[in-house]
Protein backbone atom coordinates (compact mmCIF):
# COMPACT_ATOMS: atom_id res chain seq x y z
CA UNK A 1 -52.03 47.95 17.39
CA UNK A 2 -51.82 48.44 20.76
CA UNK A 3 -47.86 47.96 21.71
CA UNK A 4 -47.77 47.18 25.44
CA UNK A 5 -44.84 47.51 28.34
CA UNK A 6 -44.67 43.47 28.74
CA UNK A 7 -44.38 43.43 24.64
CA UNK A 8 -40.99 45.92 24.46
CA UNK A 9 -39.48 44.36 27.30
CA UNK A 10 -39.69 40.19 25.62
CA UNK A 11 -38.29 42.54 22.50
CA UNK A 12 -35.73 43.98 24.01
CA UNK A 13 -34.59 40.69 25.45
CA UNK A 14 -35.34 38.62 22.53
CA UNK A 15 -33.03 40.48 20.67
CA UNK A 16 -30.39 40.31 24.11
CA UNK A 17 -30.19 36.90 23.56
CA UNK A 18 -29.90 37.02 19.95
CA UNK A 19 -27.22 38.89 19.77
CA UNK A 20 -25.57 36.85 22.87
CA UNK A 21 -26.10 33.55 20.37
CA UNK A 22 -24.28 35.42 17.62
CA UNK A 23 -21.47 36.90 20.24
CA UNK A 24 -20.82 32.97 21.50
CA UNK A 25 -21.36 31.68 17.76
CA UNK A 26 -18.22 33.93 16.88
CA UNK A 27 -16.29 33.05 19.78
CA UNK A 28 -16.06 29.39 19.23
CA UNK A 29 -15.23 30.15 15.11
CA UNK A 30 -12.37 31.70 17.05
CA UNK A 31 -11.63 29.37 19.38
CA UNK A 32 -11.60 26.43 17.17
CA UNK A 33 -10.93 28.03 13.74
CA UNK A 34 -13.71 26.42 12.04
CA UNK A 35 -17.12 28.12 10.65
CA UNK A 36 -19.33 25.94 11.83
CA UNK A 37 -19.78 23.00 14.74
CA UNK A 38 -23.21 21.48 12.93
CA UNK A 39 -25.39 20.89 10.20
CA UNK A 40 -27.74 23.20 10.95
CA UNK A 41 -24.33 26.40 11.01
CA UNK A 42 -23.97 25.73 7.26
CA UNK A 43 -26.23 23.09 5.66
CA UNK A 44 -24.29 23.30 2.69
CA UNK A 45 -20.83 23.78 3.73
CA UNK A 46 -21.37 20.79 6.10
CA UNK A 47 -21.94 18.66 3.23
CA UNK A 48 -19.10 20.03 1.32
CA UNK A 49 -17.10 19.28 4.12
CA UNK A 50 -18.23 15.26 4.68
CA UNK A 51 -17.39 14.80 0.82
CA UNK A 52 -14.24 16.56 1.04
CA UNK A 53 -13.60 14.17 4.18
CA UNK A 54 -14.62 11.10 2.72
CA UNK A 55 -12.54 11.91 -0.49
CA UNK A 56 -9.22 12.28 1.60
CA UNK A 57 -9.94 9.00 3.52
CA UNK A 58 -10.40 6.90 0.42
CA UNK A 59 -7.48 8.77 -1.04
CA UNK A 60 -5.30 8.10 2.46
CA UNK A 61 -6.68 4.37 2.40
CA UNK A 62 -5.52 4.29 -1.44
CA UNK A 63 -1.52 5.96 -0.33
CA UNK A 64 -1.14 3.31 2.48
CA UNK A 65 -2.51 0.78 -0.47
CA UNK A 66 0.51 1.69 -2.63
CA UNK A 67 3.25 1.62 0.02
CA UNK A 68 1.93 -1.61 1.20
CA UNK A 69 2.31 -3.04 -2.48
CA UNK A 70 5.83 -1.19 -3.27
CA UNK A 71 7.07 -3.18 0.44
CA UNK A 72 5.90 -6.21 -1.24
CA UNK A 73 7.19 -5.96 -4.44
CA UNK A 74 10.65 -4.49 -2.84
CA UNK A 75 10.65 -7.89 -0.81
CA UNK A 76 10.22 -9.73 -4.15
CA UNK A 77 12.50 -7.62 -5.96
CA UNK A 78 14.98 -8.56 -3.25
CA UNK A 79 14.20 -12.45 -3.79
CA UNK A 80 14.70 -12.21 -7.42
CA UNK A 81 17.98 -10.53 -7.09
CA UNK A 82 19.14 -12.89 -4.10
CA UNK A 83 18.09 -15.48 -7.47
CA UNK A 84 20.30 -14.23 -9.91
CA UNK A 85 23.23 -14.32 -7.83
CA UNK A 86 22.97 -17.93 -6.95
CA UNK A 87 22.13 -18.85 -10.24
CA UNK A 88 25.35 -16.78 -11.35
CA UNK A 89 27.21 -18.42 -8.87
CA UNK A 90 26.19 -22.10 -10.32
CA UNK A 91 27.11 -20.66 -13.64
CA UNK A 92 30.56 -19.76 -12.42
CA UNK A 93 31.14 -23.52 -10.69
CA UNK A 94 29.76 -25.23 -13.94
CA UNK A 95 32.20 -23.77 -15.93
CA UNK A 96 34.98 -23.91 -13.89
CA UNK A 97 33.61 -27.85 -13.89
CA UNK A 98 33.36 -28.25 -17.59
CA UNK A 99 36.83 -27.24 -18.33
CA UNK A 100 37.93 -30.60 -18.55
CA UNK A 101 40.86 -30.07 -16.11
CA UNK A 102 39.16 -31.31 -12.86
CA UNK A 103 40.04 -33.57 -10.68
CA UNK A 104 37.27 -35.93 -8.90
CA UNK A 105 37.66 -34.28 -5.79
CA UNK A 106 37.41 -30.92 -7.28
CA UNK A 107 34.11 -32.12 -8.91
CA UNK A 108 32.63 -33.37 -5.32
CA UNK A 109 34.05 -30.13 -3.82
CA UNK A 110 32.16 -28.18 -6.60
CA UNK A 111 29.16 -30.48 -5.89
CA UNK A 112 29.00 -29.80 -2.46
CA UNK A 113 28.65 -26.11 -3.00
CA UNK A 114 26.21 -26.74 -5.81
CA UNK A 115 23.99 -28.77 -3.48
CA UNK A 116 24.37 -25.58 -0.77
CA UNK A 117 23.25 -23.26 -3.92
CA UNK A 118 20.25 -25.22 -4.14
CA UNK A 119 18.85 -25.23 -0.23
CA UNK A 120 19.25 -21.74 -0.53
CA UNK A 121 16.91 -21.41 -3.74
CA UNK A 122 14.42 -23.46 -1.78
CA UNK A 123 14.57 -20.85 1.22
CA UNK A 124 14.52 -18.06 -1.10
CA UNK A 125 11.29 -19.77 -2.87
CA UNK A 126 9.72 -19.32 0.22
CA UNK A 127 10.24 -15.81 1.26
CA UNK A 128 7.63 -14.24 3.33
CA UNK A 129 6.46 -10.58 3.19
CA UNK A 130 4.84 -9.61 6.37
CA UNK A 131 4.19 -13.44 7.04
CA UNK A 132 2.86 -14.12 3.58
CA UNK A 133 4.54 -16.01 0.98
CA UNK A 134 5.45 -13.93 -1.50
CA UNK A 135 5.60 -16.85 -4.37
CA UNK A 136 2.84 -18.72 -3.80
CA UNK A 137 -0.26 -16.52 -5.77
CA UNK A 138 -3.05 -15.84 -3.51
CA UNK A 139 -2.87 -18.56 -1.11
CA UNK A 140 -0.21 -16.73 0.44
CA UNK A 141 -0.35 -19.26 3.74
CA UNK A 142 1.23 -21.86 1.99
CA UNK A 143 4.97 -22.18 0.81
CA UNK A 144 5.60 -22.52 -2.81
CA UNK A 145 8.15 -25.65 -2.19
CA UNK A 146 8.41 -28.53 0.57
CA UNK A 147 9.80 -31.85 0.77
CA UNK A 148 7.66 -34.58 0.51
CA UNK A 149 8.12 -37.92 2.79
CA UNK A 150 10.38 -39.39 0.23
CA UNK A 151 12.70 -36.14 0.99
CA UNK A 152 11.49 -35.22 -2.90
CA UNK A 153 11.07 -31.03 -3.50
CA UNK A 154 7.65 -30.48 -4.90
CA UNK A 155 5.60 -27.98 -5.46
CA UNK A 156 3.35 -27.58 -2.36
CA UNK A 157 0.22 -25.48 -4.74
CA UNK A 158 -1.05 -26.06 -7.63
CA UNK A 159 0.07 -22.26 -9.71
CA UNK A 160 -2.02 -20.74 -12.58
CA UNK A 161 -1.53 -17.74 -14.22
CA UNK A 162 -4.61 -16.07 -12.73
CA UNK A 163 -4.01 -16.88 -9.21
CA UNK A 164 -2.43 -13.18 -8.57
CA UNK A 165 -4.20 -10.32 -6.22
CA UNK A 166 -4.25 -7.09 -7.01
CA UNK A 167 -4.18 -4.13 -4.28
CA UNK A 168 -6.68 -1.02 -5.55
CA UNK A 169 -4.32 1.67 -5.83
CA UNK A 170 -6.71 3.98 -7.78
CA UNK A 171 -10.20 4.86 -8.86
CA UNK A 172 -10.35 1.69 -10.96
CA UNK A 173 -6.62 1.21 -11.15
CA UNK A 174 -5.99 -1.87 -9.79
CA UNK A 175 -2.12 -3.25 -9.51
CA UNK A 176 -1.10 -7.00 -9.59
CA UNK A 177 1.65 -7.34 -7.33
CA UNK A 178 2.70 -10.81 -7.03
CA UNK A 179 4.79 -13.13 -8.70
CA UNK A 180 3.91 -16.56 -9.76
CA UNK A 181 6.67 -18.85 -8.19
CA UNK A 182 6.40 -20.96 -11.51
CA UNK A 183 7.33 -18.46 -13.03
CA UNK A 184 10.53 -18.59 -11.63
CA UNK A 185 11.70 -22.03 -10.91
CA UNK A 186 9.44 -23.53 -14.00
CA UNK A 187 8.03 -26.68 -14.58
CA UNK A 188 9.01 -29.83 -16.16
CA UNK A 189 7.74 -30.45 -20.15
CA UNK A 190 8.44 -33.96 -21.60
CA UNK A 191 11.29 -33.63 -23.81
CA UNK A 192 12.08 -30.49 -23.29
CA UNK A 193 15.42 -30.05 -21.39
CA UNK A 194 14.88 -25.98 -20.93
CA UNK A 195 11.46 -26.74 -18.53
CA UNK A 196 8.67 -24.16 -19.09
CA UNK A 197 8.40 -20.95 -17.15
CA UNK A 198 4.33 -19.51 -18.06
CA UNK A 199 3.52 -19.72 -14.35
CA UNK A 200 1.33 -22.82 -14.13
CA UNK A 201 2.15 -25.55 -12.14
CA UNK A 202 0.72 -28.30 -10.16
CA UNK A 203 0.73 -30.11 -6.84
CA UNK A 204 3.44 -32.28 -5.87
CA UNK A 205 5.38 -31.37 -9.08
CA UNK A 206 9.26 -30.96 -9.48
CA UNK A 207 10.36 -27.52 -9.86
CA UNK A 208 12.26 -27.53 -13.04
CA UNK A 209 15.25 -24.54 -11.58
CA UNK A 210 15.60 -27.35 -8.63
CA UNK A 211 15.70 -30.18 -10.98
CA UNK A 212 18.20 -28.81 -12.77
CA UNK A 213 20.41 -28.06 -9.74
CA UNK A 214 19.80 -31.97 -9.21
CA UNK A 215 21.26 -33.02 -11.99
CA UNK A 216 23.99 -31.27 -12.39
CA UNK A 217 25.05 -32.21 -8.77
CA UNK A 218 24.66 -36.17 -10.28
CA UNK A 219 26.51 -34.98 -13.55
CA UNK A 220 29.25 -33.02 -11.04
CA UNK A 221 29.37 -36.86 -8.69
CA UNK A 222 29.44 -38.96 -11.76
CA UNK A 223 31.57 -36.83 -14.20
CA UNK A 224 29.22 -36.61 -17.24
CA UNK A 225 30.61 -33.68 -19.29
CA UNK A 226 27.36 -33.71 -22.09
CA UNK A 227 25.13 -33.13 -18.66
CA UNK A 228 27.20 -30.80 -17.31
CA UNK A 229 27.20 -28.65 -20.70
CA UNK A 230 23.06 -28.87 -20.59
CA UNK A 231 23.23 -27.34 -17.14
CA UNK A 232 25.41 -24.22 -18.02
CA UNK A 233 22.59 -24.09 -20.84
CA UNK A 234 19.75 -24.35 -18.52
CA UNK A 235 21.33 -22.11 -15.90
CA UNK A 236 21.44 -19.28 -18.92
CA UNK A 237 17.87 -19.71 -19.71
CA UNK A 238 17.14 -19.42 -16.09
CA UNK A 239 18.78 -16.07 -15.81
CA UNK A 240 17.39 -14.60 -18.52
CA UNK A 241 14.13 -15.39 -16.81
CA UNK A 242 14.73 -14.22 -13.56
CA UNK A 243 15.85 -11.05 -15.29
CA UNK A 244 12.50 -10.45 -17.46
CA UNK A 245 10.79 -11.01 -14.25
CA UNK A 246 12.95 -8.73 -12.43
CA UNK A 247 12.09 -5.98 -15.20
CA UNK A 248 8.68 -6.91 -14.86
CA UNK A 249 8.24 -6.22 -11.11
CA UNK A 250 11.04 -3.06 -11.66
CA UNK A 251 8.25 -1.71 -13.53
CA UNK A 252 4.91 -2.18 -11.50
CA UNK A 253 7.75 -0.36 -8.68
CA UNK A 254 8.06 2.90 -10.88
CA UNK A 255 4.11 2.90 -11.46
CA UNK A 256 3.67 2.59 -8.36
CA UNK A 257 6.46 5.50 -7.11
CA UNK A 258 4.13 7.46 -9.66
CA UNK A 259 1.14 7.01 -8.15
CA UNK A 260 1.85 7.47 -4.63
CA UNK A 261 2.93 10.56 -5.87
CA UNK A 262 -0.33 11.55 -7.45
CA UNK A 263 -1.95 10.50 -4.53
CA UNK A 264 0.16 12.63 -2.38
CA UNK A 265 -0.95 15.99 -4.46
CA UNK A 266 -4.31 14.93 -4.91
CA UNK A 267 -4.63 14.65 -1.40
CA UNK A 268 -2.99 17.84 -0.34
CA UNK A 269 -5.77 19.40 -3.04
CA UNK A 270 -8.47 18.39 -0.95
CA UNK A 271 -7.07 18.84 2.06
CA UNK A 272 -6.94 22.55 0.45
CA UNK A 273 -10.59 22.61 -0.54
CA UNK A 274 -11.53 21.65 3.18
CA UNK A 275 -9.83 24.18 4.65
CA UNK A 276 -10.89 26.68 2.53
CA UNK A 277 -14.91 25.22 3.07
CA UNK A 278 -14.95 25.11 6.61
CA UNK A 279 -11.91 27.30 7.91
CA UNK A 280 -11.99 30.13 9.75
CA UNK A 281 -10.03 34.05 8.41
CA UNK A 282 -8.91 34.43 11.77
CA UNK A 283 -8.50 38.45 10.84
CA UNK A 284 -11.95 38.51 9.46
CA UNK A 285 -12.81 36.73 13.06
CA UNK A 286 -11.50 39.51 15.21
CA UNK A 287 -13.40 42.12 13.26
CA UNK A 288 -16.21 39.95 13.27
CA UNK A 289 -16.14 39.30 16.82
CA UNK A 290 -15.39 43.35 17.75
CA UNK A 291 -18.44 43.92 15.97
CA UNK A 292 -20.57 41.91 17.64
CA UNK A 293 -18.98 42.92 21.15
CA UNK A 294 -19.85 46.48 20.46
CA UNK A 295 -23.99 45.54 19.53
CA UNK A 296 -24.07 43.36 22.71
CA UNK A 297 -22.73 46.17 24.83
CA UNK A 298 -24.56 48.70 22.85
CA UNK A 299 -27.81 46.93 23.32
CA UNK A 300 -27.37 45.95 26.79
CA UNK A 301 -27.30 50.56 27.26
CA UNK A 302 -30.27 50.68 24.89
CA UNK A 303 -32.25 47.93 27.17
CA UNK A 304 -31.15 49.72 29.99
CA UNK A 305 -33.12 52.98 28.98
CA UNK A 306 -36.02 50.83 28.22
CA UNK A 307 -36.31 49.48 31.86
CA UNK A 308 -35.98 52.33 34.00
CA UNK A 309 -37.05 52.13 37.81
CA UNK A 310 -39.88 54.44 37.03
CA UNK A 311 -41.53 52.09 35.09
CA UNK A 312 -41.21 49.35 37.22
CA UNK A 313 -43.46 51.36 39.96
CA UNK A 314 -45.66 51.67 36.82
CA UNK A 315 -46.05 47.95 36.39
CA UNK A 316 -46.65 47.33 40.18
């Protein structure tokens, strides 16, 4: 084979260039600190790296999923507590009340704040989280109580047990992280003087914590000792309620501390894969890049040698 002038010089800059590609190739890994700047760098490391990517988004969308549920829950948390204290206030009035020793005025006077107690439970059934009621299962647009046109309090939903959402916290770990305002402020059963607390209620329906707060205000106006004795009984049960649901949210909170911990590691893990995939040794770099300096320049003296003035009088 018959290797021409025209043939060494394409060669010789063929191989320029090549080197030049590899030269510029190394200078961005520098620059930027990353391996490779597309598919075609690192077929497979580029596809390492999209997973790895994709993993820490879902992982990030999952974090911001668990502080958005622990805000809720600390708003409901809040609610319950802000419960408990005006149902322990009520208990403290009703027994002052039932002592036997009050005057009529005392009783309206202990009435009056009684009445107070129970706007404030009807504000505090309403509580919004980030303008969505935090009582009212998924149809979070509506308040749990109103007053109807007759100025009675109702239930403004119908409640069951199911209507809850859950926020996706996990890999198939899912988190419920509402409460059921029945739950809390109970419905009425026939006969049953202590109301029922499972969750379910329906439209246009008395609260049973409100009722109760009604009638001991009539008991308190009318002096009825016997009423006022089933109030201090039905203010108990109420408490204890408000306390197993206060335990119940207490705990979904510490789960959820838990996992937005794991999440935090897991996503500092692959964070840590990434960089190890598609980052740069910046020492290995400079060598790297020296290296391929010193062939450039070397080859740009070896191509010199090749084209000599001599032979360009030979090629005209």
């Amino acid at each position: 084979m018959r290797v021409t002038n025209n043939m060494l010089v394409n060669n010789m800059v063929y191989n320029l260039n090549q080197n030049l590609k590899k030269l510029e190739k190394l200078q961005y890994q520098l620059a930027t600190g990353k391996k490779f700047r597309v598919p075609s760098d690192d077929p497979i490391g580029a596809s390492k790296s999209l997973k790895f990517n994709t993993d820490i988004s879902k992982l990030e969308q999952y974090e911001r999923n668990v502080k958005d549920a622990l805000s809720w829950m600390s708003d409901t948390e809040a609610a319950l507590g802000e419960i408990g204290e005006v149902l322990k206030r009520a208990k403290e009035l009703t027994v002052d009340a039932a002592n036997g020793t009050k005057t009529t005025e005392d009783l309206n006077k202990i009435r009056e704040e009684i009445d107070q107690l129970k706007e404030h439970l009807i504000q505090i059934a309403n509580t919004t989280y980030a303008g969505r009621h935090v009582f009212s299962g998924y149809k979070t647009d509506k308040p749990l109580i109103t007053v109807d046109e007759d100025g009675n309090i109702v239930y403004n939903i119908t409640l069951e047990s199911t209507e809850v959402f859950e926020y996706n916290v996990g890999i198939s770990e899912r988190v419920k992280v509402n409460t059921l305002g029945g739950k809390i402020f109970g419905n009425k059963i026939s006969g049953n003087p202590g109301g029922d607390y499972t969750g379910n209620v329906s439209a246009d329906q008395k609260p049973h914590l409100i009722e109760v707060f009604e009638n001991l205000s009539n008991a308190l106006e009318n002096n009825i000792p016997a009423d006022i004795q089933q109030a201090l009984t039905n203010l108990d049960n109420a408490m204890e309620q408000v306390l197993s649901v206060r335990a119940e949210v207490g705990a979904k909170m510490n789960r959820l501390e838990l996992t937005d911990k794991k999440l935090g590691v897991q996503i500092v893990s692959v964070q840590e894969l990434l960089s190890y995939n598609e980052d740069v040794d910046i020492a290995e770099a400079f060598m790297n890049i020296n290296v391929a300096q010193n062939v450039y320049v070397s080859s740009l003296m070896t191509g010199a040698r090749i084209i000599q003035p001599t032979l360009v009088e030979f090629l005209r």
